[in-house]
Protein backbone atom coordinates (compact mmCIF):
# COMPACT_ATOMS: atom_id res chain seq x y z
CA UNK A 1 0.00 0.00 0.00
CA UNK A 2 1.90 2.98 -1.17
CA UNK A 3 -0.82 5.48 -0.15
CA UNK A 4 0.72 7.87 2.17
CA UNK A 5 -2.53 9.04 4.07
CA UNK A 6 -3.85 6.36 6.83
CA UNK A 7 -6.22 6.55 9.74
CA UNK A 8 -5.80 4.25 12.86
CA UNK A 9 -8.61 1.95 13.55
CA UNK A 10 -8.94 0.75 16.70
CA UNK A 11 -10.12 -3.23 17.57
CA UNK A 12 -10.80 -4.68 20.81
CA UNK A 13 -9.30 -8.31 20.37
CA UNK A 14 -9.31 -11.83 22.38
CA UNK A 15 -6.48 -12.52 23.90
CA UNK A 16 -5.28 -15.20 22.55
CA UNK A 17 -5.71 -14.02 18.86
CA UNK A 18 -3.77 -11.07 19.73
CA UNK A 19 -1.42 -13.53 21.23
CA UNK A 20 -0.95 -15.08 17.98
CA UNK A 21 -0.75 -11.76 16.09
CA UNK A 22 2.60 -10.89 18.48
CA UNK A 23 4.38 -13.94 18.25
CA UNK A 24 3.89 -13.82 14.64
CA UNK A 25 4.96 -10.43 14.04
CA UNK A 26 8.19 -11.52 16.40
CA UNK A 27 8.25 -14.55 13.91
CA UNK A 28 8.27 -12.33 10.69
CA UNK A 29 10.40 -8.93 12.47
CA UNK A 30 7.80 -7.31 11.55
CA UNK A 31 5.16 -4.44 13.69
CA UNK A 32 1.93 -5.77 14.49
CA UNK A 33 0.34 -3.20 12.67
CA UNK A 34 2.05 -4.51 9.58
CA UNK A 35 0.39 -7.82 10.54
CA UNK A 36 -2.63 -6.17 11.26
CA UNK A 37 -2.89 -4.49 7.97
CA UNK A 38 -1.59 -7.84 6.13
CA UNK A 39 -4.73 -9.30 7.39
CA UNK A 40 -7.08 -7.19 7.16
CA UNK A 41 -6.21 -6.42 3.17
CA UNK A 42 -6.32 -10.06 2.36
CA UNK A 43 -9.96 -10.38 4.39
CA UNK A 44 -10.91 -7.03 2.28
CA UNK A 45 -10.19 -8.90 -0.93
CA UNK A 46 -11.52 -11.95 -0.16
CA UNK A 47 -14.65 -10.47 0.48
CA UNK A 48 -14.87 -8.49 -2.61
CA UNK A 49 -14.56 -11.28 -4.74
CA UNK A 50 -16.80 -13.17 -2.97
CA UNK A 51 -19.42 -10.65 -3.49
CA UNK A 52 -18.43 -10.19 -7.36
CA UNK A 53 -19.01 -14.13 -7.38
CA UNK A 54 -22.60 -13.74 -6.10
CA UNK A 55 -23.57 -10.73 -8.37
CA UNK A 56 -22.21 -13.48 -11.37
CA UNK A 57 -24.06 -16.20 -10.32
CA UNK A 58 -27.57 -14.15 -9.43
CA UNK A 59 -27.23 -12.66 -12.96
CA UNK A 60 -26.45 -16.28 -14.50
CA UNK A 61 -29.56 -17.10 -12.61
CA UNK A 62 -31.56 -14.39 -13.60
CA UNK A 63 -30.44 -14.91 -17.13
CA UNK A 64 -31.52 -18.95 -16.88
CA UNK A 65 -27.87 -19.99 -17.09
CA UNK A 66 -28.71 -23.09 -13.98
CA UNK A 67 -28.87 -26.78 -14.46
CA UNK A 68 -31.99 -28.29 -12.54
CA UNK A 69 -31.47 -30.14 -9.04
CA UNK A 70 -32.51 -33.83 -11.13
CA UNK A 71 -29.33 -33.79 -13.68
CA UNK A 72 -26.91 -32.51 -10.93
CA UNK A 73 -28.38 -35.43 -8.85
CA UNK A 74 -28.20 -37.84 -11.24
CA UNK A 75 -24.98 -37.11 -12.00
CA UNK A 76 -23.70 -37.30 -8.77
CA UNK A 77 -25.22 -40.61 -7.78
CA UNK A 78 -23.76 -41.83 -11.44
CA UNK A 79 -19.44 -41.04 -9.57
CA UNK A 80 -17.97 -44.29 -8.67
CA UNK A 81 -20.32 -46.22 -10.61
CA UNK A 82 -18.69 -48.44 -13.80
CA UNK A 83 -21.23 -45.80 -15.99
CA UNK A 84 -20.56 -42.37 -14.41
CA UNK A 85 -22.59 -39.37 -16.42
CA UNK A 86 -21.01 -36.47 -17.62
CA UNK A 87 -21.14 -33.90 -15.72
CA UNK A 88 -24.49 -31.65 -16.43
CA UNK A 89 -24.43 -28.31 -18.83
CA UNK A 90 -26.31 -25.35 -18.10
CA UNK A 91 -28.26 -24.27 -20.39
């Protein structure tokens, strides 16, 4: 993050997670705000594209891009079998 401008944020955490958060920024020699922010970036992210995958998959829905709940079944019950399906297209 090469932005110059922050603002402190301030958490109330359980002990032993912050615990965990020292000995690992002793582990790294690093600050536990660099920990902290480390964190926190990679929980930002992941929660981004996990809302970019739910917009996709409501407007695949919404567009009728699904396969119905029989042919994933089917195909399911069909692994391990000597005849397995192929695996069900949307349509």
């Amino acid at each position: 993050m090469a932005n110059s401008e922050t603002k402190v944020i301030t958490a109330h955490l359980p002990l032993p997670l912050a615990d965990k958060v020292d000995q690992l920024a002793v582990k790294l020699e690093r600050s536990r705000g660099w920990i902290v922010k480390q964190a926190l970036s990679a929980w930002v992210d992941m929660e981004e594209e996990r809302s970019r995958l739910t917009r996709e998959a409501i407007a695949d829905v919404d567009a009728g891009r699904v396969i119905d709940h029989q042919s994933v079944q089917a195909w399911a019950d069909s692994l391990g079998t000597d005849n397995p399906l192929p695996a069900p297209v949307g349509r």
